[in-house]
C-alpha atoms as a PDB file:
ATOM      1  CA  UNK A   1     -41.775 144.918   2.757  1.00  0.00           C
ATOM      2  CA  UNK A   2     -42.099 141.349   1.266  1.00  0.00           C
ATOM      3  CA  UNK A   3     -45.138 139.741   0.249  1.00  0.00           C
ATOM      4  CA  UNK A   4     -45.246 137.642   3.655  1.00  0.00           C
ATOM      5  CA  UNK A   5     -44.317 140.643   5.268  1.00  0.00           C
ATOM      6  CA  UNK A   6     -47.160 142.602   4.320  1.00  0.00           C
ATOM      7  CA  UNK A   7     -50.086 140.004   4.894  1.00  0.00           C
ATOM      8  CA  UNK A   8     -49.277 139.505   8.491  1.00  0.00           C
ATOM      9  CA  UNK A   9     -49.426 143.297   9.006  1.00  0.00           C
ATOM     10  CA  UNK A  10     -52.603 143.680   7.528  1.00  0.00           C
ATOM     11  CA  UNK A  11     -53.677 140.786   9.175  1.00  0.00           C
ATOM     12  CA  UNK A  12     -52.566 142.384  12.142  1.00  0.00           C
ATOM     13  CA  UNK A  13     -54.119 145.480  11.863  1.00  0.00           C
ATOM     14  CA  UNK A  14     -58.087 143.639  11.760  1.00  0.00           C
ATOM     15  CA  UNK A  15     -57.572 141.579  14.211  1.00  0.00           C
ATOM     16  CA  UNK A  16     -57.056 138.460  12.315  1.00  0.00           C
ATOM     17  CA  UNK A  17     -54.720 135.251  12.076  1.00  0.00           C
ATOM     18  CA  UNK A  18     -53.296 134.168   8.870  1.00  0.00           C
ATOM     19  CA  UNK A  19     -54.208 130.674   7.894  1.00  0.00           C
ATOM     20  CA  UNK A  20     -51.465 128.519   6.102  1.00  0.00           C
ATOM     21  CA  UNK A  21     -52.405 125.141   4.307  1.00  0.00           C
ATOM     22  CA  UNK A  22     -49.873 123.116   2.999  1.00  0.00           C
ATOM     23  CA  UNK A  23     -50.370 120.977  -0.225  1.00  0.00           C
ATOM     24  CA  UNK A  24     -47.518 118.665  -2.117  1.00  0.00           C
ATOM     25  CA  UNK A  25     -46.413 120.290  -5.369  1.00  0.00           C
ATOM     26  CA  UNK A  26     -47.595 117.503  -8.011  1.00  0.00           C
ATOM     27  CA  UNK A  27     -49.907 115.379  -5.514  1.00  0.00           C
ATOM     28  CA  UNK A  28     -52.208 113.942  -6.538  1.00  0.00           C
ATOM     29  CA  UNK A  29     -50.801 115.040 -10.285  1.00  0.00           C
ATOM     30  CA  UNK A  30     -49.137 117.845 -11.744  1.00  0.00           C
ATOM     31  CA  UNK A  31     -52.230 118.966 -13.489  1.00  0.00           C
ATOM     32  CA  UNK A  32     -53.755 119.450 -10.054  1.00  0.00           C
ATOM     33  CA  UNK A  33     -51.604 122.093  -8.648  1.00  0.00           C
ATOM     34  CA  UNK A  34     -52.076 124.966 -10.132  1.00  0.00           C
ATOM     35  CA  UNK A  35     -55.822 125.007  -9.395  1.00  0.00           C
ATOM     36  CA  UNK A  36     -55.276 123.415  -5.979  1.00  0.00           C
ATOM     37  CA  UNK A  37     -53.316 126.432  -5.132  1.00  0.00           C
ATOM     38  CA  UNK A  38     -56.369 128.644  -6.752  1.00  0.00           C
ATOM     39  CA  UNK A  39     -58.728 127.171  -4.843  1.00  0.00           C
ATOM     40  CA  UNK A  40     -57.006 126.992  -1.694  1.00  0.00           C
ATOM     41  CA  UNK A  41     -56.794 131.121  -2.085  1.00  0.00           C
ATOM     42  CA  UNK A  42     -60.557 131.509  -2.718  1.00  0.00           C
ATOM     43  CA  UNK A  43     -61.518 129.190   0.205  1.00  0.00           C
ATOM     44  CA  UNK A  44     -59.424 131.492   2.531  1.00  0.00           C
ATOM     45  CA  UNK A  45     -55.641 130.482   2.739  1.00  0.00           C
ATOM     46  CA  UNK A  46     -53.341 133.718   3.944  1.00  0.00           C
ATOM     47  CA  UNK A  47     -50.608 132.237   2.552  1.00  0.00           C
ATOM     48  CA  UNK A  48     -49.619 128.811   0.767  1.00  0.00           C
ATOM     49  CA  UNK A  49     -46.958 126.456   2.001  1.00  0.00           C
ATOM     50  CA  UNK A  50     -45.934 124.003  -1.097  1.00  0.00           C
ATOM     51  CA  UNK A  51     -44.100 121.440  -0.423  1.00  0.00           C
ATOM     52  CA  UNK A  52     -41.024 119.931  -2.644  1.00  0.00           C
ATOM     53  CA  UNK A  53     -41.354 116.440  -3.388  1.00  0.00           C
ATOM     54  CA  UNK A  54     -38.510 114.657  -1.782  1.00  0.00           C
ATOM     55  CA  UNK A  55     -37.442 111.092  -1.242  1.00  0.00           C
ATOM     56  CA  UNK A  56     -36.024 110.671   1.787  1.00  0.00           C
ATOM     57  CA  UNK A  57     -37.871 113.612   3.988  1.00  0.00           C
ATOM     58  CA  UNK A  58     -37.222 113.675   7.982  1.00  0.00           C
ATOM     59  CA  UNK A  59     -39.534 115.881   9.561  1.00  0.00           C
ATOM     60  CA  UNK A  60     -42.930 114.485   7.107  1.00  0.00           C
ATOM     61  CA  UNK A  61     -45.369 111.642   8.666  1.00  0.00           C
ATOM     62  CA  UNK A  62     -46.878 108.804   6.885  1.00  0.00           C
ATOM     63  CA  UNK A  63     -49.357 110.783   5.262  1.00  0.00           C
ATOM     64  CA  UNK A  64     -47.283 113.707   3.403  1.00  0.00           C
ATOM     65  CA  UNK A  65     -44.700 110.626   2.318  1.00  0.00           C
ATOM     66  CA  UNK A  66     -47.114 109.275   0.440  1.00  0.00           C
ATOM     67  CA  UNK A  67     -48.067 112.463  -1.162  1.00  0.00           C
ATOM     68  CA  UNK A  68     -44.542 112.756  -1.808  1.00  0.00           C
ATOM     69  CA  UNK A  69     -44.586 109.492  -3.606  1.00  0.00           C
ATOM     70  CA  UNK A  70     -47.835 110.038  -5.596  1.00  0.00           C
ATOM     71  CA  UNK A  71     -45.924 113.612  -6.759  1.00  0.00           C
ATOM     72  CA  UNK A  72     -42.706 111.438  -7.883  1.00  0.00           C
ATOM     73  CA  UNK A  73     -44.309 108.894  -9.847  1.00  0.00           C
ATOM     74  CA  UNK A  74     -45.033 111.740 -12.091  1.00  0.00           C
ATOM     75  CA  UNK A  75     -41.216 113.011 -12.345  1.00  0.00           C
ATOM     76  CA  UNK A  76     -41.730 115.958 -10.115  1.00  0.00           C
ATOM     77  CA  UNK A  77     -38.594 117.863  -9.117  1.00  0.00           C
ATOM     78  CA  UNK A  78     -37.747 121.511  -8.969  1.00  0.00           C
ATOM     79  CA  UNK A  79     -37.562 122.953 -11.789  1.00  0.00           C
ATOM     80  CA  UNK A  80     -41.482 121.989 -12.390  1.00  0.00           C
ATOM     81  CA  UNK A  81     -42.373 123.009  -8.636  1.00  0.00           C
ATOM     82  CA  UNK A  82     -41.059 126.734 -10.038  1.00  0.00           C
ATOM     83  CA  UNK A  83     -42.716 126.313 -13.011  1.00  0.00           C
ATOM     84  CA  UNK A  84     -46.011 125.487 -11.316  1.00  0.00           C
ATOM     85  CA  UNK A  85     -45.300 128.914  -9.260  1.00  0.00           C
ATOM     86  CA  UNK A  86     -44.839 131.177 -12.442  1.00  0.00           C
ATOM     87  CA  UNK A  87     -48.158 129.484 -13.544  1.00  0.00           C
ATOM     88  CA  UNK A  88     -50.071 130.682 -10.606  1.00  0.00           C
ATOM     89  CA  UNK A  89     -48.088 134.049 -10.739  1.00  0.00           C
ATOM     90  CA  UNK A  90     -49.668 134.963 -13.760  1.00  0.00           C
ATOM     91  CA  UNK A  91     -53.117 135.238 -12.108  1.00  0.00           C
ATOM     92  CA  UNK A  92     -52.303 136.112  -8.435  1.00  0.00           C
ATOM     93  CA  UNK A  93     -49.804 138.361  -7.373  1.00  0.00           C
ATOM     94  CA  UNK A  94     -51.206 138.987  -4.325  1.00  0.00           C
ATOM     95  CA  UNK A  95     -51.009 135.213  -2.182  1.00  0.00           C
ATOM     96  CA  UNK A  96     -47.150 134.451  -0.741  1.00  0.00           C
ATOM     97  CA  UNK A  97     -46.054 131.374  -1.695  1.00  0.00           C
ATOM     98  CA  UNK A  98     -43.668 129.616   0.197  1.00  0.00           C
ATOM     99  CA  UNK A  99     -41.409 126.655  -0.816  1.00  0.00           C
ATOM    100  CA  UNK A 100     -41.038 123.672   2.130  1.00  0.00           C
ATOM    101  CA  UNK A 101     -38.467 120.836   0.997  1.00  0.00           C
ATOM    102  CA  UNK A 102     -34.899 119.859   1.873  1.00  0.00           C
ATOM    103  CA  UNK A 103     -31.675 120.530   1.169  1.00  0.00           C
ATOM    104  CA  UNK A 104     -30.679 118.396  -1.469  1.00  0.00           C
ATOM    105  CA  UNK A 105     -32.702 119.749  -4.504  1.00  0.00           C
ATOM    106  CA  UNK A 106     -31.153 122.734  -3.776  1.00  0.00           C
ATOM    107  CA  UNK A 107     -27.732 121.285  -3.419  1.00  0.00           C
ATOM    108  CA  UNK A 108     -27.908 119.693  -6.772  1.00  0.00           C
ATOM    109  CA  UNK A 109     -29.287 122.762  -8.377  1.00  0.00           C
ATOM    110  CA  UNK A 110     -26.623 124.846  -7.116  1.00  0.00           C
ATOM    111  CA  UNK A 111     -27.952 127.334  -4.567  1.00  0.00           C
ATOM    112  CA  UNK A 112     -27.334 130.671  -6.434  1.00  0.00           C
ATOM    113  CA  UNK A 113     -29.178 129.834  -9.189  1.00  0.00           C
ATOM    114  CA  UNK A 114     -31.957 128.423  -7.233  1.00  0.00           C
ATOM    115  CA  UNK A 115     -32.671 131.427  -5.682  1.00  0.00           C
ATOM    116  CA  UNK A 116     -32.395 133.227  -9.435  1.00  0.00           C
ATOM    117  CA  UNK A 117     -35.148 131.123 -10.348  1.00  0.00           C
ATOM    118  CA  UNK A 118     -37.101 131.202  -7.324  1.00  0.00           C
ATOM    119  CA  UNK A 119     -37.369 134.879  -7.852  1.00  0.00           C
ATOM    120  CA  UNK A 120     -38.261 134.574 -11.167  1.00  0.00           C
ATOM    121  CA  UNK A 121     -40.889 132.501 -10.433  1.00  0.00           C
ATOM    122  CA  UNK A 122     -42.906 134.723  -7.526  1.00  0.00           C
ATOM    123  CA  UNK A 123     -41.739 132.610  -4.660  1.00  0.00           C
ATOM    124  CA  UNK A 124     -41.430 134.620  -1.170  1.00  0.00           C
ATOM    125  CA  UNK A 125     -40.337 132.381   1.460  1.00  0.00           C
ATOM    126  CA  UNK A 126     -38.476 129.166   1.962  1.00  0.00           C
ATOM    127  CA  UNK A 127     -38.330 126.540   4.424  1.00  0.00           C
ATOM    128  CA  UNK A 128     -35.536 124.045   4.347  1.00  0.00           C
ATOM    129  CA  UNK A 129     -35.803 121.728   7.115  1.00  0.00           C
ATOM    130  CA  UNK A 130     -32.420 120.699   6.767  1.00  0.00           C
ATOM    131  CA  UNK A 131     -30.967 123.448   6.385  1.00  0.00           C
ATOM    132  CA  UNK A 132     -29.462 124.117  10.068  1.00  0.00           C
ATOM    133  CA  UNK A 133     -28.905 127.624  11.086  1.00  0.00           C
ATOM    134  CA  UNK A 134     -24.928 127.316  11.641  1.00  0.00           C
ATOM    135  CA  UNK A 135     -24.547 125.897   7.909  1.00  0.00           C
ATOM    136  CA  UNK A 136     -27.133 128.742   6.071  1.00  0.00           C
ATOM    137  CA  UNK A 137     -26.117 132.253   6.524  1.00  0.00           C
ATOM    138  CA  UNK A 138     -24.666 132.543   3.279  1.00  0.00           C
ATOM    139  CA  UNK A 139     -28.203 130.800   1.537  1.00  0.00           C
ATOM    140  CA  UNK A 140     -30.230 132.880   4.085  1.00  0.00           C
ATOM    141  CA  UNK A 141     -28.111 136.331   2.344  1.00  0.00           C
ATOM    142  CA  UNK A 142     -28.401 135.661  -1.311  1.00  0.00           C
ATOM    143  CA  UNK A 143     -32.173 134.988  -0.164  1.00  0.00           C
ATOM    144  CA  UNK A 144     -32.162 138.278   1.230  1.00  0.00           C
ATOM    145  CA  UNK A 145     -30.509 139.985  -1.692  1.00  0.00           C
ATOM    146  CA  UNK A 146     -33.642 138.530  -4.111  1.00  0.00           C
ATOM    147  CA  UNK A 147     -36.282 139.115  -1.580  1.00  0.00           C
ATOM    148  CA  UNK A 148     -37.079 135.892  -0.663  1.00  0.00           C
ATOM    149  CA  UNK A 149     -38.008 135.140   3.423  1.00  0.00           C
ATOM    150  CA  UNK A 150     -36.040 132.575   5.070  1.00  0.00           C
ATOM    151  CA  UNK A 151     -38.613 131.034   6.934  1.00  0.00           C
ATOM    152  CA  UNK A 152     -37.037 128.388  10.191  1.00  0.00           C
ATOM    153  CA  UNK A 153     -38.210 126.142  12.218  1.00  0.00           C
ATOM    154  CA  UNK A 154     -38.615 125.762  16.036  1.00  0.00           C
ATOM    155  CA  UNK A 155     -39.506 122.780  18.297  1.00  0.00           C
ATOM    156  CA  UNK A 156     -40.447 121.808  21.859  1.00  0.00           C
ATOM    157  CA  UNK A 157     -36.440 120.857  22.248  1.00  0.00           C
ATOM    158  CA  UNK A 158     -35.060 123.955  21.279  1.00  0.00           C
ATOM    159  CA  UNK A 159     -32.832 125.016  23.869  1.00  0.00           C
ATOM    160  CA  UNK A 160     -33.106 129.357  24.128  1.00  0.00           C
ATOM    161  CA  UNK A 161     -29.170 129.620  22.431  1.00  0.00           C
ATOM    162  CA  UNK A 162     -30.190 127.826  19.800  1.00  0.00           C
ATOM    163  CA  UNK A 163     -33.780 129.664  19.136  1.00  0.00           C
ATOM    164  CA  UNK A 164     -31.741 133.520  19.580  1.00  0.00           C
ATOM    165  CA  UNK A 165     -29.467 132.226  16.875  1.00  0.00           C
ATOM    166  CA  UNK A 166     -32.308 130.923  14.478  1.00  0.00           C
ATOM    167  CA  UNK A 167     -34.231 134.572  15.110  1.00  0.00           C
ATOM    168  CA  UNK A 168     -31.106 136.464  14.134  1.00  0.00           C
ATOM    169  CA  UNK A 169     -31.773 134.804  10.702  1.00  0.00           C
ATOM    170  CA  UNK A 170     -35.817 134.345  10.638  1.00  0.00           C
ATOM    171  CA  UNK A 171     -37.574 136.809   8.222  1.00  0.00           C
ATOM    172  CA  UNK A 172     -41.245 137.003   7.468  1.00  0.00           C
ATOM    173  CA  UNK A 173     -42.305 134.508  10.283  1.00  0.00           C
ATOM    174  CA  UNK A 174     -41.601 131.290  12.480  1.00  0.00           C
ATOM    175  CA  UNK A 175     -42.804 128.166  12.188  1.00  0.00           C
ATOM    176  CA  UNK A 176     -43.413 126.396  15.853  1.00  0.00           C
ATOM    177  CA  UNK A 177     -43.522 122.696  15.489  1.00  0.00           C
ATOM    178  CA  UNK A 178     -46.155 122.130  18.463  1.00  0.00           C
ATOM    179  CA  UNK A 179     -45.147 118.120  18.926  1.00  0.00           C
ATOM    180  CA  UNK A 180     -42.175 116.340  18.923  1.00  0.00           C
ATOM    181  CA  UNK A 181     -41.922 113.770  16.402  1.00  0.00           C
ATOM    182  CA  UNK A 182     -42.895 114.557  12.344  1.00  0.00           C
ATOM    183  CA  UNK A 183     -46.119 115.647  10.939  1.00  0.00           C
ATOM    184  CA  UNK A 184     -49.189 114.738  11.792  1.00  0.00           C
ATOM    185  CA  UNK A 185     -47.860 112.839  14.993  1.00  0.00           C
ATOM    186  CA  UNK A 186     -49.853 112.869  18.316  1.00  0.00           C
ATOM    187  CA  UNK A 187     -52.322 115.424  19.514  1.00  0.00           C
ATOM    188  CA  UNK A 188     -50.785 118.627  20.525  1.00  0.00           C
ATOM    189  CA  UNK A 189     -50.569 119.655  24.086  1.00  0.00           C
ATOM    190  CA  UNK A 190     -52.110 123.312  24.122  1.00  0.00           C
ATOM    191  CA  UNK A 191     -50.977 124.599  26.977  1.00  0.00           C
ATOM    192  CA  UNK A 192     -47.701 123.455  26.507  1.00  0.00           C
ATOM    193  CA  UNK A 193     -47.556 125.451  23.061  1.00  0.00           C
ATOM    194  CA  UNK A 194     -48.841 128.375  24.841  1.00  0.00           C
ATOM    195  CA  UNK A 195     -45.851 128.152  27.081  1.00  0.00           C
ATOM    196  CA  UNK A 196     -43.184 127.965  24.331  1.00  0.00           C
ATOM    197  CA  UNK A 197     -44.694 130.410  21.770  1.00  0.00           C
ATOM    198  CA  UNK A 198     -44.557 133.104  25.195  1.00  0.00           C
ATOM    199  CA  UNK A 199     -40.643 131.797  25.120  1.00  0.00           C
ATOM    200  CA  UNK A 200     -40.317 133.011  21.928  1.00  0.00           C
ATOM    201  CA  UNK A 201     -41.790 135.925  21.617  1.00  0.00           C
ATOM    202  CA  UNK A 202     -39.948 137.423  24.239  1.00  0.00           C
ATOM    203  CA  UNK A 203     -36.868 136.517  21.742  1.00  0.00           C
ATOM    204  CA  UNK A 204     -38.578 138.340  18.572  1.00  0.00           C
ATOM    205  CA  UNK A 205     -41.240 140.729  16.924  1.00  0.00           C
ATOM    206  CA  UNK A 206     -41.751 138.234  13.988  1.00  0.00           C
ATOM    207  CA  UNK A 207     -44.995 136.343  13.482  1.00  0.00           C
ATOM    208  CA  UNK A 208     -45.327 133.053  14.976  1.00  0.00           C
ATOM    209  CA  UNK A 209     -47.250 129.611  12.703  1.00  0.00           C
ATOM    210  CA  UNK A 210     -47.755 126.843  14.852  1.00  0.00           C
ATOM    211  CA  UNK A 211     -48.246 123.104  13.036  1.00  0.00           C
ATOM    212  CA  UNK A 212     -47.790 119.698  12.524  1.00  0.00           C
ATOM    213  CA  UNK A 213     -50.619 118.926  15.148  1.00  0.00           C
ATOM    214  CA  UNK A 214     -53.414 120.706  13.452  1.00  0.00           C
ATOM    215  CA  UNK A 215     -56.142 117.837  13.182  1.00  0.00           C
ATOM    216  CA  UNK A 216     -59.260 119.841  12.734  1.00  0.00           C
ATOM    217  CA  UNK A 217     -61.369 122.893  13.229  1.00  0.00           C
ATOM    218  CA  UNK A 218     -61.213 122.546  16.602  1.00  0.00           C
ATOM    219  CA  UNK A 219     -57.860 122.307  17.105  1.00  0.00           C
ATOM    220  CA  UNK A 220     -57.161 124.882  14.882  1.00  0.00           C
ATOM    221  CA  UNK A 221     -59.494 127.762  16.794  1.00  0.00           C
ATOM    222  CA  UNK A 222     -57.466 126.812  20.199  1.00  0.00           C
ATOM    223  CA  UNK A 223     -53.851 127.229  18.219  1.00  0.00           C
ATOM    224  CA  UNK A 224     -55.489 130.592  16.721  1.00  0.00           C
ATOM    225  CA  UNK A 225     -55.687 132.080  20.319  1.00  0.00           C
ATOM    226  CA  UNK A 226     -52.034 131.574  20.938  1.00  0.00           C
ATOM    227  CA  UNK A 227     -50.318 132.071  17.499  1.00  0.00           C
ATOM    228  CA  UNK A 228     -50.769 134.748  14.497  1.00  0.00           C
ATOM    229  CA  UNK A 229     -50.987 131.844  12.251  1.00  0.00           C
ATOM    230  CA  UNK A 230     -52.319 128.228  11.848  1.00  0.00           C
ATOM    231  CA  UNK A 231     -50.644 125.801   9.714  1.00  0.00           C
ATOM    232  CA  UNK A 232     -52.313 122.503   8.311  1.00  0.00           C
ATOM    233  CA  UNK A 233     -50.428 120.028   6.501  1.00  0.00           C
ATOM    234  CA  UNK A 234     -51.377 116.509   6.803  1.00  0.00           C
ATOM    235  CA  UNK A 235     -54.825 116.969   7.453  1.00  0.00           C
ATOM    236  CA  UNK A 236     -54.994 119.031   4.379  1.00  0.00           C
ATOM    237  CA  UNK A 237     -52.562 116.469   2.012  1.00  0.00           C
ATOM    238  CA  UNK A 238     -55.281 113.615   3.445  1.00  0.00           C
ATOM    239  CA  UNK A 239     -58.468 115.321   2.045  1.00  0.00           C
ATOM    240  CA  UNK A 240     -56.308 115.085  -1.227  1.00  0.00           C
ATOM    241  CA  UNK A 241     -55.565 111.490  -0.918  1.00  0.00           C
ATOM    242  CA  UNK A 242     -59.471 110.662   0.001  1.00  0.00           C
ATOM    243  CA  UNK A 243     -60.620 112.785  -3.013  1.00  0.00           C
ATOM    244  CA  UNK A 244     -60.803 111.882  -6.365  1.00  0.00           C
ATOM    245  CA  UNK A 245     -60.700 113.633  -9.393  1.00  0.00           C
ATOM    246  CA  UNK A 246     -64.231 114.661  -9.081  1.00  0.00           C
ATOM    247  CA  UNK A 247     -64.244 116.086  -5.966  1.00  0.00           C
ATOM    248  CA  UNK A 248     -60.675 117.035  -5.563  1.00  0.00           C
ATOM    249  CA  UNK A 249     -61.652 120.617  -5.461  1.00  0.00           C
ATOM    250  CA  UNK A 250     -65.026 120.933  -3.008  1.00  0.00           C
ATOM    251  CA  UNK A 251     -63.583 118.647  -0.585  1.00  0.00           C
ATOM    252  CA  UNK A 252     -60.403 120.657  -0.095  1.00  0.00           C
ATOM    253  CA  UNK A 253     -62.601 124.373  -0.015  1.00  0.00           C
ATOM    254  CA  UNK A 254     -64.669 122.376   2.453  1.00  0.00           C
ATOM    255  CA  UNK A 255     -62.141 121.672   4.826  1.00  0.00           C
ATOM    256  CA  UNK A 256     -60.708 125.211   4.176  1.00  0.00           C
ATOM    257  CA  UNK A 257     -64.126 126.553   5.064  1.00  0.00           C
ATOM    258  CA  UNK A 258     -64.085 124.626   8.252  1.00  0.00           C
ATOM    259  CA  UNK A 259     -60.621 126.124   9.292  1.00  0.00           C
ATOM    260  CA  UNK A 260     -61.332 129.390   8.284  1.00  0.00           C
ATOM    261  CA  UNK A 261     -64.427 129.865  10.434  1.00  0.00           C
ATOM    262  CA  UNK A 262     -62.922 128.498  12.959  1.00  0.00           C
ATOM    263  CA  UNK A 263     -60.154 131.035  13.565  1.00  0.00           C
ATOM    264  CA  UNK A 264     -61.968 134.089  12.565  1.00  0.00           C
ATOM    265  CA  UNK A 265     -64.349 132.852  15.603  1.00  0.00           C
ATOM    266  CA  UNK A 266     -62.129 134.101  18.026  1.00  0.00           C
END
């Protein structure tokens, strides 16, 4: 049983939903990270979503491009997003990480050893959001093979074929993208994302995120009725960019704080 695997069961088992913040590897600098990713842990994330820095990203709003931006002023890439990984591997073992980017760091890495180093490193999941299910299989196995959870995404247009094939190749959970658009677009509608994560369930026994229209506490507690997990991306990446160095740190456990009540309420 992986990492990812084994929180959502013991989540499971008290009742609980996992809460999953999402922070850019190397925003708002490189130095940051590593105790970002500390901090989010102590404040109450399940697991930790950290993004790749990438150039040219399609599903990411206004807000995590710019974080993006910030992280590649400094010269991140992937190689130092692993590194960063083995660095907070060597004082939690315990928190799944797991990798959100595209396809072309990988690409120009080469995809077996990426996954070589990945493991190294303590990662357990990846997303690649352009990585379609019809093109992966072979990524998704050598995954597999080193332990690593292929994590996928779903939307409000994905026709039922389409979500049975992506299932077939899910491991450790889903990730429902409650809004069409990219992140931090719109306001989600609630009952419509109670609708489609039903849909989906009846297709699979893995755990269902839901995010990209996670704005506050609020909105959080009504997602943590319907899903086993709430994700928060842009609303966390913003309490970065309004921070400074200073109070980086208690702004981010603040908001964590705020989330994390909030879905244990119900």
């Amino acid at each position: 049983m992986s990492r990812i695997q084994s929180v959502f069961a013991e989540l499971k088992a008290q009742g609980k939903k996992a809460l999953i913040p999402y922070i850019t590897a190397g925003d708002p600098n490189p130095e940051q990270t590593v105790p970002l990713l500390h901090a989010l842990v102590a404040s109450g994330a399940d697991v930790i979503e950290l993004g790749v820095p990438f150039s040219d990203p399609m599903a990411d709003g206004p807000v995590i491009q710019r974080a993006s931006e910030r992280a590649l002023v400094h010269k991140m890439g992937l190689r130092k997003v692993l590194a960063m990984v083995r660095d907070f591997r060597e004082t939690n073992q315990t928190t799944p990480i797991v990798l959100m980017g595209y396809a072309n760091p990988i690409e120009a890495m080469g995809a077996a050893q990426f996954v070589e180093l990945a493991k190294d490193a303590g990662v357990d999941g990846v997303l690649t959001v352009d990585y379609p299910p019809e093109e992966c299989e072979d990524f998704n196995q050598q995954l597999a093979q080193a332990g690593i959870d292929s994590i996928f995404l779903l939307s409000p247009t994905t026709e039922p074929a389409r979500t049975e094939l992506i299932v077939k190749q899910a491991t450790g959970f889903l990730y429902y993208v409650s809004l069409k658009g990219v992140t931090g677009a719109g306001n989600l509608d609630i009952v419509e994302v109670k609708k489609r994560v039903t849909e989906i369930r009846n297709s699979t026994s893995l755990p269902i995120g839901v995010g990209f229209g996670v704005k506050d506490a609020a909105t959080a507690r009504e997602v943590s009725v319907i899903a086993d997990a709430v994700v928060v991306g842009s609303r966390m990446v913003l309490a970065i960019e309004q921070s400074d160095a200073d109070n980086l740190i208690p702004n981010v456990q603040a908001l964590m704080k705020e989330l994390r009540t909030a879905i244990d309420s119900v």
